[in-house]
PDB file of N, CA and C in Angstrom:
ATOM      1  N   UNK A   1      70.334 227.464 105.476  1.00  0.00           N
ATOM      2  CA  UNK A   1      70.765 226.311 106.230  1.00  0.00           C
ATOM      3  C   UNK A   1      69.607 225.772 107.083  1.00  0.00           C
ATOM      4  N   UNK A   2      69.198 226.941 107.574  1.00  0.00           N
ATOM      5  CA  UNK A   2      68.162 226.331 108.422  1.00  0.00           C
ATOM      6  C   UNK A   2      66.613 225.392 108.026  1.00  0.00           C
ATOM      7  N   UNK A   3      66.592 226.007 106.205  1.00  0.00           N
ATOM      8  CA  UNK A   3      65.583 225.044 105.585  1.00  0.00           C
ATOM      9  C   UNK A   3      66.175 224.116 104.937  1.00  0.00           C
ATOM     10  N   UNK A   4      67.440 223.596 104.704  1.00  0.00           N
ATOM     11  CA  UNK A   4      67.956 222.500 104.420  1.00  0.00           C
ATOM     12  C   UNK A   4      67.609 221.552 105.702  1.00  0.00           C
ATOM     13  N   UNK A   5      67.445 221.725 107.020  1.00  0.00           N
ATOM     14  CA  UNK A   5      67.305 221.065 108.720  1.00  0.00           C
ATOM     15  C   UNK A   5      66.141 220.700 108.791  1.00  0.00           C
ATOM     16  N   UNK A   6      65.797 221.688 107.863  1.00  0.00           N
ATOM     17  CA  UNK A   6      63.701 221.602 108.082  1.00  0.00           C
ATOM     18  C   UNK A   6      63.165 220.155 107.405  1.00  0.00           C
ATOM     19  N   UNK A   7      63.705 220.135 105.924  1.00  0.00           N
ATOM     20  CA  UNK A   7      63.250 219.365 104.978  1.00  0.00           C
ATOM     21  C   UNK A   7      63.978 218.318 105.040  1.00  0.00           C
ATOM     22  N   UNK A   8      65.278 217.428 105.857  1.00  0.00           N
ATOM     23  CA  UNK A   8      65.650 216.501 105.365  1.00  0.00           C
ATOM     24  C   UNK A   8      65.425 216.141 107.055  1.00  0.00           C
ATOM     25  N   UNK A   9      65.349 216.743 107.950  1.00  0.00           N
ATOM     26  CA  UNK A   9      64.889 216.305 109.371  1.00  0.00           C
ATOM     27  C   UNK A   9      65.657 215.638 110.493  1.00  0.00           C
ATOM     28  N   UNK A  10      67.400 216.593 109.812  1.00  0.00           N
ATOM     29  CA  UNK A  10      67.943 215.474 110.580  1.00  0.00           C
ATOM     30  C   UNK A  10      68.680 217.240 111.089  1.00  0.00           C
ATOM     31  N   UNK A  11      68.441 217.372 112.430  1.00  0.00           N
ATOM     32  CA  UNK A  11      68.761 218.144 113.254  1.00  0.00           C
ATOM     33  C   UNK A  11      70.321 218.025 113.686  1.00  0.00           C
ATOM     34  N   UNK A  12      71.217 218.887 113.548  1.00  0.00           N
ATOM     35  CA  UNK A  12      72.252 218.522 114.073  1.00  0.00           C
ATOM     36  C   UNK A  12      71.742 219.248 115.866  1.00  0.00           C
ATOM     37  N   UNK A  13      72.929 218.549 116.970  1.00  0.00           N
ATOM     38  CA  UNK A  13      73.084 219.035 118.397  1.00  0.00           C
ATOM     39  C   UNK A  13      73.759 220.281 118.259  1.00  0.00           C
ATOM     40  N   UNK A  14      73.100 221.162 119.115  1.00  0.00           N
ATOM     41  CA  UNK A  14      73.484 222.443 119.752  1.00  0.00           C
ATOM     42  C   UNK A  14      75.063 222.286 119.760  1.00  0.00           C
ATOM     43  N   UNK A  15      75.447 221.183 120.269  1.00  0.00           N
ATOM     44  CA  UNK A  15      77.635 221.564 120.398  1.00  0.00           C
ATOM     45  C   UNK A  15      77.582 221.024 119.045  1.00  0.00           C
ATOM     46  N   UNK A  16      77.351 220.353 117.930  1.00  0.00           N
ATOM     47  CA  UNK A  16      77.953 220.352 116.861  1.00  0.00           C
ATOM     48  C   UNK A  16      77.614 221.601 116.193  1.00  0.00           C
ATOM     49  N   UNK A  17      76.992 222.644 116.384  1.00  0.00           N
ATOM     50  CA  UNK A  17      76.628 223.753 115.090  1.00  0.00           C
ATOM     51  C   UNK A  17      77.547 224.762 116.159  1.00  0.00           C
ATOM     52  N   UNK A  18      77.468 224.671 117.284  1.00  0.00           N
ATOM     53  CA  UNK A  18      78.397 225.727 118.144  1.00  0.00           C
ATOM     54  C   UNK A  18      80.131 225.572 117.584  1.00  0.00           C
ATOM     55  N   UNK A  19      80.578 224.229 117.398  1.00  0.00           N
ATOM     56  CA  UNK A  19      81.737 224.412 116.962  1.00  0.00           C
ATOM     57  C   UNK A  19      82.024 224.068 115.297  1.00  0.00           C
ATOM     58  N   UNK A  20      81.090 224.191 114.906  1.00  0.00           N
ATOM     59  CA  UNK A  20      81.218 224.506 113.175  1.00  0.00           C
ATOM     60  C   UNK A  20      81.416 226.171 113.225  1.00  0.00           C
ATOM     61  N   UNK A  21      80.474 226.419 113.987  1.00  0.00           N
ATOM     62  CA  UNK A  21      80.348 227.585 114.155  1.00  0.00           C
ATOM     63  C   UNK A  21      81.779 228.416 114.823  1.00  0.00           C
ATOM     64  N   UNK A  22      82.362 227.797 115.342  1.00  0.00           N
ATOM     65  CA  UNK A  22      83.824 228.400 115.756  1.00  0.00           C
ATOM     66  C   UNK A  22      84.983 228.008 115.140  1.00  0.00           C
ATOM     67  N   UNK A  23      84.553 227.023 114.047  1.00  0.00           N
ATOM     68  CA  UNK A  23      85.274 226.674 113.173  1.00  0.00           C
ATOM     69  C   UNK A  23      85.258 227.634 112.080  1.00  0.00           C
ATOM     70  N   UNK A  24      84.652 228.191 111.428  1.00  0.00           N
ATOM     71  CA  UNK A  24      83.613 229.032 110.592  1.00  0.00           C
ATOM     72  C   UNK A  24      84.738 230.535 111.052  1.00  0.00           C
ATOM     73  N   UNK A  25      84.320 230.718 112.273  1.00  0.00           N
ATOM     74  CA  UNK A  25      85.019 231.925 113.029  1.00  0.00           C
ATOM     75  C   UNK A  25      86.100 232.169 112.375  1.00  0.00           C
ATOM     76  N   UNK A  26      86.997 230.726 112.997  1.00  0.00           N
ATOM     77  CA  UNK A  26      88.631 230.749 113.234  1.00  0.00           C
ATOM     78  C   UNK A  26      88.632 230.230 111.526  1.00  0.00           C
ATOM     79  N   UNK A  27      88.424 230.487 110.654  1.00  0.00           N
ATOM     80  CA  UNK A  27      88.619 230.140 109.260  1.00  0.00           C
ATOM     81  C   UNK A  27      88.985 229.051 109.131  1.00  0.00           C
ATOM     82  N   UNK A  28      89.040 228.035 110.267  1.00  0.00           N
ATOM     83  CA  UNK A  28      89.061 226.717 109.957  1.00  0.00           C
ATOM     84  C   UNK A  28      88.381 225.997 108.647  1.00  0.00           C
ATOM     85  N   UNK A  29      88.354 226.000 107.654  1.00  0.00           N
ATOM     86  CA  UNK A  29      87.607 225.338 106.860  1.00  0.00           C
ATOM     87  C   UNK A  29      87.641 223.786 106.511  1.00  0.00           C
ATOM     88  N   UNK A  30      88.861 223.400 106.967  1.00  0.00           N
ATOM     89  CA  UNK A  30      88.771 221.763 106.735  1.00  0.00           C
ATOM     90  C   UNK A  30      87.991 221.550 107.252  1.00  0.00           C
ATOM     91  N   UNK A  31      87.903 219.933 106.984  1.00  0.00           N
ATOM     92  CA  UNK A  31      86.759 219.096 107.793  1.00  0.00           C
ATOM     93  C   UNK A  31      87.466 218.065 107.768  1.00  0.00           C
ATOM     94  N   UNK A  32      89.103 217.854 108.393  1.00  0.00           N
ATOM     95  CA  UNK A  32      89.706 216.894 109.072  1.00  0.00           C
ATOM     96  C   UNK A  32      89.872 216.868 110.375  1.00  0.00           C
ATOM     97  N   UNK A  33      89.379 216.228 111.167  1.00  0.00           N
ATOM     98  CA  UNK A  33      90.066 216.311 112.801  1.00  0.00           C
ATOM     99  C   UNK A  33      91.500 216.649 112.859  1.00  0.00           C
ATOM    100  N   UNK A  34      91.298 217.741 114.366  1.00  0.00           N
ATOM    101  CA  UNK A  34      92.896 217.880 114.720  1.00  0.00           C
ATOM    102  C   UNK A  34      93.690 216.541 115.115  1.00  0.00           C
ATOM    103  N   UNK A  35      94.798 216.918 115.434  1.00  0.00           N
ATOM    104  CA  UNK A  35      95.612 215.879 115.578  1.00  0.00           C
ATOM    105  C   UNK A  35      95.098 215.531 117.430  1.00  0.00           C
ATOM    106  N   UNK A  36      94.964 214.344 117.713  1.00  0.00           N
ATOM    107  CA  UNK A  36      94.763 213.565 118.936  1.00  0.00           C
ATOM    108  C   UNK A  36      95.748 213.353 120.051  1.00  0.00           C
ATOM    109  N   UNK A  37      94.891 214.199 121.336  1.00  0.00           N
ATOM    110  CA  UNK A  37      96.048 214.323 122.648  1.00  0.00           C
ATOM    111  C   UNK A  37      96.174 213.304 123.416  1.00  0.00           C
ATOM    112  N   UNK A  38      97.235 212.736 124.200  1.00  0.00           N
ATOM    113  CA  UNK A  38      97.459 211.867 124.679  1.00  0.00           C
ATOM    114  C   UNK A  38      98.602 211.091 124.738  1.00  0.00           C
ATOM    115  N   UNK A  39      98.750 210.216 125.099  1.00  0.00           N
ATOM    116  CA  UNK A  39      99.441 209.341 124.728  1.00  0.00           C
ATOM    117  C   UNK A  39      99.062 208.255 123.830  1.00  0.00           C
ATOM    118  N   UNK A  40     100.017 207.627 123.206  1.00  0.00           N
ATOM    119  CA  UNK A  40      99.491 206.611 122.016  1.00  0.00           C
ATOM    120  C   UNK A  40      99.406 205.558 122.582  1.00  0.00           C
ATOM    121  N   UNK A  41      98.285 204.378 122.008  1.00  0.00           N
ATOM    122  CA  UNK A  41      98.151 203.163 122.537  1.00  0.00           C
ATOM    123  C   UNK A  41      99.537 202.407 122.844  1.00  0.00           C
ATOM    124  N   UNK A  42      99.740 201.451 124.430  1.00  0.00           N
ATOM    125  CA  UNK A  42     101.047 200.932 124.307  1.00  0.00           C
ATOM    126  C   UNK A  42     100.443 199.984 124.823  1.00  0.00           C
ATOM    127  N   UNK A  43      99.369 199.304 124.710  1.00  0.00           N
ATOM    128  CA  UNK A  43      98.532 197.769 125.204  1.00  0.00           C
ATOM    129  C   UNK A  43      99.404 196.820 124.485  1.00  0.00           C
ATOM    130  N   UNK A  44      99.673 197.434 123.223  1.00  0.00           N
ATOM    131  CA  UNK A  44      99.999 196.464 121.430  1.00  0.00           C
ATOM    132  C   UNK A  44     101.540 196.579 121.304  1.00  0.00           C
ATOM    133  N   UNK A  45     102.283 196.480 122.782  1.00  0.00           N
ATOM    134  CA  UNK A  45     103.828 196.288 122.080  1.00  0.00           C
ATOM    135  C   UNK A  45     104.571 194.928 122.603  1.00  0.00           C
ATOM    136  N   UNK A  46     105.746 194.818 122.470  1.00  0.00           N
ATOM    137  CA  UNK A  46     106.026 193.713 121.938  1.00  0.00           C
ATOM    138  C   UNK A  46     105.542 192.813 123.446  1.00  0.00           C
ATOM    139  N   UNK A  47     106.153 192.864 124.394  1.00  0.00           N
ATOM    140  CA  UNK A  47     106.218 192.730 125.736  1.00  0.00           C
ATOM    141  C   UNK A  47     104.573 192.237 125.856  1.00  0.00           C
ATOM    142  N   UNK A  48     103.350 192.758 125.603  1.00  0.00           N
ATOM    143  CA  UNK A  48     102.388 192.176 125.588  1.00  0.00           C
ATOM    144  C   UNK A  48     101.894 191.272 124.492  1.00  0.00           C
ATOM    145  N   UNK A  49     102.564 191.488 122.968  1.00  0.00           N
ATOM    146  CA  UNK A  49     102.185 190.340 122.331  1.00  0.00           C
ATOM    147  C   UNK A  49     102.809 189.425 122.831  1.00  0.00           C
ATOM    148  N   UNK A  50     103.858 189.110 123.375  1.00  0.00           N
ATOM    149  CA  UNK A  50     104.629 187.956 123.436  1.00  0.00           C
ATOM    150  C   UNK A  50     103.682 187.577 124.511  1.00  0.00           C
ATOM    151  N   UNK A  51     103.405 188.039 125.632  1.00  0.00           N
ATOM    152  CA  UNK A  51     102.434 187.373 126.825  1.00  0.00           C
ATOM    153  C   UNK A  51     101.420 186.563 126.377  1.00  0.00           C
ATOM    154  N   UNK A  52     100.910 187.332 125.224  1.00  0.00           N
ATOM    155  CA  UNK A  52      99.738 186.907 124.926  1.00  0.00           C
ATOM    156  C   UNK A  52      99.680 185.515 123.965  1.00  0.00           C
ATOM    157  N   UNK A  53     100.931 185.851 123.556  1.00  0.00           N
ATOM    158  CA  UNK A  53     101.342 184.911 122.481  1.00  0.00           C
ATOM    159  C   UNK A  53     101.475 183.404 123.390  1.00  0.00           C
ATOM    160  N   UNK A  54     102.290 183.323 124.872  1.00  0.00           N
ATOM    161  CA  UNK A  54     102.480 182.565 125.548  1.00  0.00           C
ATOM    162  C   UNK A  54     101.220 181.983 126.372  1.00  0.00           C
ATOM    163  N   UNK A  55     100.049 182.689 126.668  1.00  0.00           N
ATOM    164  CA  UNK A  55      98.816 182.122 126.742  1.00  0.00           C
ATOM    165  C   UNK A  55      98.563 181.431 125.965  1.00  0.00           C
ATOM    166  N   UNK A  56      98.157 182.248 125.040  1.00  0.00           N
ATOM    167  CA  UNK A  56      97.763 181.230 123.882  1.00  0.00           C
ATOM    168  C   UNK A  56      98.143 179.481 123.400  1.00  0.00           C
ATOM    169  N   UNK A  57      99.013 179.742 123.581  1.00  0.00           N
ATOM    170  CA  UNK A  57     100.029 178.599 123.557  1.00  0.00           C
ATOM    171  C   UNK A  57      99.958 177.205 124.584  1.00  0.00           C
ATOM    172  N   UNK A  58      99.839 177.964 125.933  1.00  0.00           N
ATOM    173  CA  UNK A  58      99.538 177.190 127.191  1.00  0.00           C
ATOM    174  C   UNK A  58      97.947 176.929 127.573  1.00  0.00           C
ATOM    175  N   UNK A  59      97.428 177.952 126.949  1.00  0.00           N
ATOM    176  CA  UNK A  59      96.092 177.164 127.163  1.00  0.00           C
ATOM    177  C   UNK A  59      95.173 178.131 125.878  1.00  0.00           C
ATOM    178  N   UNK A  60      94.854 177.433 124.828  1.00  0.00           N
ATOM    179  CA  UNK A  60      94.662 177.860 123.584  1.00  0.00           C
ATOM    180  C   UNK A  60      92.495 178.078 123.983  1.00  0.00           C
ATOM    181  N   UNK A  61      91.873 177.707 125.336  1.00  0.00           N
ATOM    182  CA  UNK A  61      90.653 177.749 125.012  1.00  0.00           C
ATOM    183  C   UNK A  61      90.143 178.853 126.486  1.00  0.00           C
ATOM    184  N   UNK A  62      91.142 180.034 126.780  1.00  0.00           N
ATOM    185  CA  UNK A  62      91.069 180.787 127.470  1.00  0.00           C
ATOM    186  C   UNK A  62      90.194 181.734 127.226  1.00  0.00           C
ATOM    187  N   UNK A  63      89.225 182.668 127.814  1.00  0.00           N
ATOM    188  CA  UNK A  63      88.507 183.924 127.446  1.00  0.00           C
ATOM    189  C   UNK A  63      89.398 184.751 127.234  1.00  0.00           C
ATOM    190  N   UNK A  64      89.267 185.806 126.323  1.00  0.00           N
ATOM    191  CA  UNK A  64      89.946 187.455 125.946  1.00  0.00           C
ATOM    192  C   UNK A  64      89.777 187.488 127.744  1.00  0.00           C
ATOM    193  N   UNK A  65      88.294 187.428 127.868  1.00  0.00           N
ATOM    194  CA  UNK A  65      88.663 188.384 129.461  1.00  0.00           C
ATOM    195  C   UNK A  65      89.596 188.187 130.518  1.00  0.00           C
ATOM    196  N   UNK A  66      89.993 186.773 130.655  1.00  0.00           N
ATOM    197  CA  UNK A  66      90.946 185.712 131.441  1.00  0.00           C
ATOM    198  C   UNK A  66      92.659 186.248 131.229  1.00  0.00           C
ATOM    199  N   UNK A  67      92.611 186.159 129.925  1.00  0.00           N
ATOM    200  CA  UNK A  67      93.559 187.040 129.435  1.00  0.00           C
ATOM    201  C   UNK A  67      93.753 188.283 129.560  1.00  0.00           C
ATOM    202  N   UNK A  68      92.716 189.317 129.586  1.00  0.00           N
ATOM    203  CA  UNK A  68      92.932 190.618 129.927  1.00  0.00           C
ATOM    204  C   UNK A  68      93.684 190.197 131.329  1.00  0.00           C
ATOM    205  N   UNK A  69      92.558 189.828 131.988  1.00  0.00           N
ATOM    206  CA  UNK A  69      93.229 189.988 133.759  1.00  0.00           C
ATOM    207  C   UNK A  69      94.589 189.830 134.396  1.00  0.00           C
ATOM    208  N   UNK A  70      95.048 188.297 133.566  1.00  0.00           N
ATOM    209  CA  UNK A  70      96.214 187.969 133.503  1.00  0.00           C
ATOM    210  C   UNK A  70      97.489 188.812 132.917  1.00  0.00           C
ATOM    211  N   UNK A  71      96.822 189.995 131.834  1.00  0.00           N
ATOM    212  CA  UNK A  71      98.021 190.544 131.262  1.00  0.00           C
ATOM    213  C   UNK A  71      97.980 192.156 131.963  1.00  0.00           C
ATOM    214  N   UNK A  72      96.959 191.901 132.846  1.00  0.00           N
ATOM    215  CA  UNK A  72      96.706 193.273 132.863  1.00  0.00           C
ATOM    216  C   UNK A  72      96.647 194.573 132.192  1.00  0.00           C
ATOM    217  N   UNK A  73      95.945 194.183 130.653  1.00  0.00           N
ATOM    218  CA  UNK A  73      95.426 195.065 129.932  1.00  0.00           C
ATOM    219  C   UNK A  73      93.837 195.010 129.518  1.00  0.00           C
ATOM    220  N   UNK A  74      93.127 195.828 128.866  1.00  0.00           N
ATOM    221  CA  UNK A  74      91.940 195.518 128.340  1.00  0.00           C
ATOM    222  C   UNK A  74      91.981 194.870 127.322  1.00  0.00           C
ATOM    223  N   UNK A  75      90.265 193.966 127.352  1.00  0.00           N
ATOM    224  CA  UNK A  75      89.774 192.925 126.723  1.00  0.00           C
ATOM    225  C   UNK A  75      89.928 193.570 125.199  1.00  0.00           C
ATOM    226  N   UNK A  76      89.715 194.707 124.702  1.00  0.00           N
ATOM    227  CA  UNK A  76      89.465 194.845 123.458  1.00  0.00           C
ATOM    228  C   UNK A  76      91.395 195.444 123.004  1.00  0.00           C
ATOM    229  N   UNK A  77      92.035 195.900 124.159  1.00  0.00           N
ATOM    230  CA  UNK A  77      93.786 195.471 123.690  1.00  0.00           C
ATOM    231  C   UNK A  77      94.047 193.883 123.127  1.00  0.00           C
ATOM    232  N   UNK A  78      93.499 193.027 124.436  1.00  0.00           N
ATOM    233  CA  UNK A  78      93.643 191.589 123.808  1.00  0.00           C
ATOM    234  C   UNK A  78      93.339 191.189 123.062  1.00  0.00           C
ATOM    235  N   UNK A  79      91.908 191.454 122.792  1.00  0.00           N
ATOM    236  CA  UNK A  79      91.220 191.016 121.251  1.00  0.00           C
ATOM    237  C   UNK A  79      92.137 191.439 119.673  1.00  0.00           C
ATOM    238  N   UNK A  80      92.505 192.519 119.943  1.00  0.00           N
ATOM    239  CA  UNK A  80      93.541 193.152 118.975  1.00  0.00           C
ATOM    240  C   UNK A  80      94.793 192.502 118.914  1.00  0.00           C
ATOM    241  N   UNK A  81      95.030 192.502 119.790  1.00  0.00           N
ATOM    242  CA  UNK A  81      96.535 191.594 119.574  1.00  0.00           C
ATOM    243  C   UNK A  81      95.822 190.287 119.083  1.00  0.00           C
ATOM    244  N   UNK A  82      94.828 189.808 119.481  1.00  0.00           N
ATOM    245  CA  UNK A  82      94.862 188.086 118.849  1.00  0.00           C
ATOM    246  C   UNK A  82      94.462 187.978 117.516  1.00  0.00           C
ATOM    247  N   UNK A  83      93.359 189.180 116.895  1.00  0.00           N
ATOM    248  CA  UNK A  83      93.165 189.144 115.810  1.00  0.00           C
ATOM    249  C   UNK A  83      93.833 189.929 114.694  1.00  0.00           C
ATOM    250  N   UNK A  84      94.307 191.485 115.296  1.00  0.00           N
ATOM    251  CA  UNK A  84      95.211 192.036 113.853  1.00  0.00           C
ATOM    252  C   UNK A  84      96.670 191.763 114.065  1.00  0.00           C
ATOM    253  N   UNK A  85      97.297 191.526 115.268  1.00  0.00           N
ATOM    254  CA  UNK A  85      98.688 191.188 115.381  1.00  0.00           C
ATOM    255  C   UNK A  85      98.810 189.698 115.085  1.00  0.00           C
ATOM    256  N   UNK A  86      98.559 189.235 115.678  1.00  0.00           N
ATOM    257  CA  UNK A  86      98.319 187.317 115.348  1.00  0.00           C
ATOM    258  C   UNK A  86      98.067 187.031 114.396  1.00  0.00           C
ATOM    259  N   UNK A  87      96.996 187.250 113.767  1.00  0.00           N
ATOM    260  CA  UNK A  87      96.016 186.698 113.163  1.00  0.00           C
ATOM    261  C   UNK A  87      95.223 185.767 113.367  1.00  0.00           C
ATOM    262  N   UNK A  88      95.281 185.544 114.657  1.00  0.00           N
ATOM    263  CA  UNK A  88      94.383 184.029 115.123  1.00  0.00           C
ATOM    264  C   UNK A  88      92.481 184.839 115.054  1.00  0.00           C
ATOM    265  N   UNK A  89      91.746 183.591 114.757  1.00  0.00           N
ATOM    266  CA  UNK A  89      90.402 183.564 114.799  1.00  0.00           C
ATOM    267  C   UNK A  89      89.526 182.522 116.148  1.00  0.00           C
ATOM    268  N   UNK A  90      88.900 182.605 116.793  1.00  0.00           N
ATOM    269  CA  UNK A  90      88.227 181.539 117.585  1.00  0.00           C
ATOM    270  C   UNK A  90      87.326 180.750 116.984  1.00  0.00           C
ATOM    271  N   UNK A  91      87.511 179.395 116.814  1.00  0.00           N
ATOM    272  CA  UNK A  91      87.060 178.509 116.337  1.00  0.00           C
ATOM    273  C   UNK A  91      86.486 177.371 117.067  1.00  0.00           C
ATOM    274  N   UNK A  92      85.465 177.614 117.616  1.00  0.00           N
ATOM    275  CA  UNK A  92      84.611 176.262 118.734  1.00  0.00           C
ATOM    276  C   UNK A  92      85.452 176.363 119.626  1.00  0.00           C
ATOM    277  N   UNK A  93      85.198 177.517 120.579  1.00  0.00           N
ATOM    278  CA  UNK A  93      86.438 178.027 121.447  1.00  0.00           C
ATOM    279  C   UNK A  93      87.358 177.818 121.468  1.00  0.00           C
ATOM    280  N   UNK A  94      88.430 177.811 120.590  1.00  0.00           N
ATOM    281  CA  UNK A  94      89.566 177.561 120.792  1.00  0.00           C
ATOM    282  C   UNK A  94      90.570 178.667 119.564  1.00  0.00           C
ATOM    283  N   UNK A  95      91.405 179.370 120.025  1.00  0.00           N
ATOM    284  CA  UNK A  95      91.834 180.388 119.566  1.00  0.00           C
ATOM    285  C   UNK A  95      92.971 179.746 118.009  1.00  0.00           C
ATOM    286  N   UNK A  96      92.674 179.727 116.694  1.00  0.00           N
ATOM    287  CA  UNK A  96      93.649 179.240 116.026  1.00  0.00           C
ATOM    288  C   UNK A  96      94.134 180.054 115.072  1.00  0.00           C
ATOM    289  N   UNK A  97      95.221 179.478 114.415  1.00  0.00           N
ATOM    290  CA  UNK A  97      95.660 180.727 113.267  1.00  0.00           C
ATOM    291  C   UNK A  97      95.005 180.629 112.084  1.00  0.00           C
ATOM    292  N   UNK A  98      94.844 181.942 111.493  1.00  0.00           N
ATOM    293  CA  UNK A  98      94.206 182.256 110.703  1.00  0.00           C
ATOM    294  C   UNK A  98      94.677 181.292 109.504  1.00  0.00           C
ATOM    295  N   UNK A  99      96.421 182.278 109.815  1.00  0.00           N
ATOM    296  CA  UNK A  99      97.176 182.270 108.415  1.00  0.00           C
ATOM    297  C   UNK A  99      98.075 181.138 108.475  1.00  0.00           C
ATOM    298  N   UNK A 100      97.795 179.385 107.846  1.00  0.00           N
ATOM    299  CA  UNK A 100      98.837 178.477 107.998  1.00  0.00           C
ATOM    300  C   UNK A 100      99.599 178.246 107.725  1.00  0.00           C
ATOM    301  N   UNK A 101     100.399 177.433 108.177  1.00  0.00           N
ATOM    302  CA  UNK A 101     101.685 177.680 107.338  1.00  0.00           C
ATOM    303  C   UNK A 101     101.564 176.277 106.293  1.00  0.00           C
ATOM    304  N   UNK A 102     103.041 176.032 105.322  1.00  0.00           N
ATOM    305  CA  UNK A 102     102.819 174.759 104.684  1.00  0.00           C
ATOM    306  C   UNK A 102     102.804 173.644 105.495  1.00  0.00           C
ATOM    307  N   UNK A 103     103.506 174.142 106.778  1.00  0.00           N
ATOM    308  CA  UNK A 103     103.494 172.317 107.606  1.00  0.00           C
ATOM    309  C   UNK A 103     102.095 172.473 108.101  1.00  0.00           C
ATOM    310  N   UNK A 104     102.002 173.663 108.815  1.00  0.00           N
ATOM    311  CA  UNK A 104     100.102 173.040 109.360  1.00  0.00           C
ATOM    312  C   UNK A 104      99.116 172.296 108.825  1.00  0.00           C
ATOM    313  N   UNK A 105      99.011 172.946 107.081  1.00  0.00           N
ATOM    314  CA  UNK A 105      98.670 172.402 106.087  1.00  0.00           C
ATOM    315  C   UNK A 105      98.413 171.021 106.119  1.00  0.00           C
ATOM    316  N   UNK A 106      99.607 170.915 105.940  1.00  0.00           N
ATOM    317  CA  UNK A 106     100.430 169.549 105.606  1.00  0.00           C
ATOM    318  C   UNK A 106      99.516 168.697 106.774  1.00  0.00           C
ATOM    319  N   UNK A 107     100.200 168.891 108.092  1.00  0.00           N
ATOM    320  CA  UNK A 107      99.346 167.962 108.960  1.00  0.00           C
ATOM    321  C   UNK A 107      98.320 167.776 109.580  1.00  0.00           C
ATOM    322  N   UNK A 108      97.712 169.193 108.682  1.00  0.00           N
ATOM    323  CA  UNK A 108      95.880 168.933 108.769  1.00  0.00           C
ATOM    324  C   UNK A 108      95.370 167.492 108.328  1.00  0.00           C
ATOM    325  N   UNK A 109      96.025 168.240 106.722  1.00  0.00           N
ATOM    326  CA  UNK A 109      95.629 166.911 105.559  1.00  0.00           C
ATOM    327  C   UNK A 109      95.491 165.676 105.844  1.00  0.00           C
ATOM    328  N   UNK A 110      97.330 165.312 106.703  1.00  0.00           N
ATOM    329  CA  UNK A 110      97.460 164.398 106.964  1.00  0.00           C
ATOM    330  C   UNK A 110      96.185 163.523 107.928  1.00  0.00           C
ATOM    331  N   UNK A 111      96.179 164.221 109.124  1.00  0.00           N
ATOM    332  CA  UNK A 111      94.898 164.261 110.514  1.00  0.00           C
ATOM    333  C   UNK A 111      93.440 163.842 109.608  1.00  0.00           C
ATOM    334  N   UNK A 112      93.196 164.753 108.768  1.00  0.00           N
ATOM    335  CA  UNK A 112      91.890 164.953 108.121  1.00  0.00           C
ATOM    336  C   UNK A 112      92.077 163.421 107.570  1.00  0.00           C
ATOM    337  N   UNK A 113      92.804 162.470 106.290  1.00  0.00           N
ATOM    338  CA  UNK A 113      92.861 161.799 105.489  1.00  0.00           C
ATOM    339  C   UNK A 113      92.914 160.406 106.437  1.00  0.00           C
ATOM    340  N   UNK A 114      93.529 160.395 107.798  1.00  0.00           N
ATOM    341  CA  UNK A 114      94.215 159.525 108.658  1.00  0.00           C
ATOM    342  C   UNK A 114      92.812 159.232 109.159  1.00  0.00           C
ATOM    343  N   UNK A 115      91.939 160.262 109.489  1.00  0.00           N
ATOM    344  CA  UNK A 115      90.664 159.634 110.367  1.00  0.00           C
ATOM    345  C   UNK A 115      89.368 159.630 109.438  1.00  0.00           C
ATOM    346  N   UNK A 116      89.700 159.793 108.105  1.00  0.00           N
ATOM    347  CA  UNK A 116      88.573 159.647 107.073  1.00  0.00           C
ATOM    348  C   UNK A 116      89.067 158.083 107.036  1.00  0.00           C
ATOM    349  N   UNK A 117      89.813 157.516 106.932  1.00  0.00           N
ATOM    350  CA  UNK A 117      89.736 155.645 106.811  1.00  0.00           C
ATOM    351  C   UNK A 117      89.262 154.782 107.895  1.00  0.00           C
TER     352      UNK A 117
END
């Protein structure tokens, strides 16, 4: 092992070979992480999408951070809710949906075709 470290030069840290090494011990042999203590994220339930959802709405060219403050959660909770719960993207600052529907569509086209004449 130790001339496999030599020749490819990538040193593991003293606590990663200490707990391979007590992994090794305890016959642990996977190499999946244990299961994770804590409590589970609750930034992402409904009560805060809907907040966020209602920003959005009332003022669509707000910062994540403006929003954190206001919802009193963190910026990267908010960011999550706007991009994997939502699906909204920021577009020339202004927060829009990703995914349209047929009427949005519809009265893009319309908008787009109305100010091309």
């Amino acid at each position: 092992m130790i001339n496999f470290w030599k020749k490819n030069s990538m040193n593991p840290f003293k606590s990663d070979c200490v707990r391979w090494y007590q992994r090794v011990n305890e016959e642990r042999l996977s190499l999946k992480d244990d299961p994770q203590v804590g409590r589970p994220r609750s930034s992402t339930d409904d009560v805060h999408i809907h907040q966020i959802r209602q920003l959005i709405e009332a003022e669509p060219k707000q910062s994540v951070r403006i929003r954190a403050v206001a919802t009193e959660i963190s910026r990267e909770s908010v960011r999550r809710i706007l991009v994997e719960v939502l699906g909204l993207r920021k577009v020339c600052s202004v927060w829009i949906s990703h995914l349209l529907s047929k009427a949005n569509m519809d009265s893009r086209v319309y908008v787009l075709k109305k100010s091309s004449r």
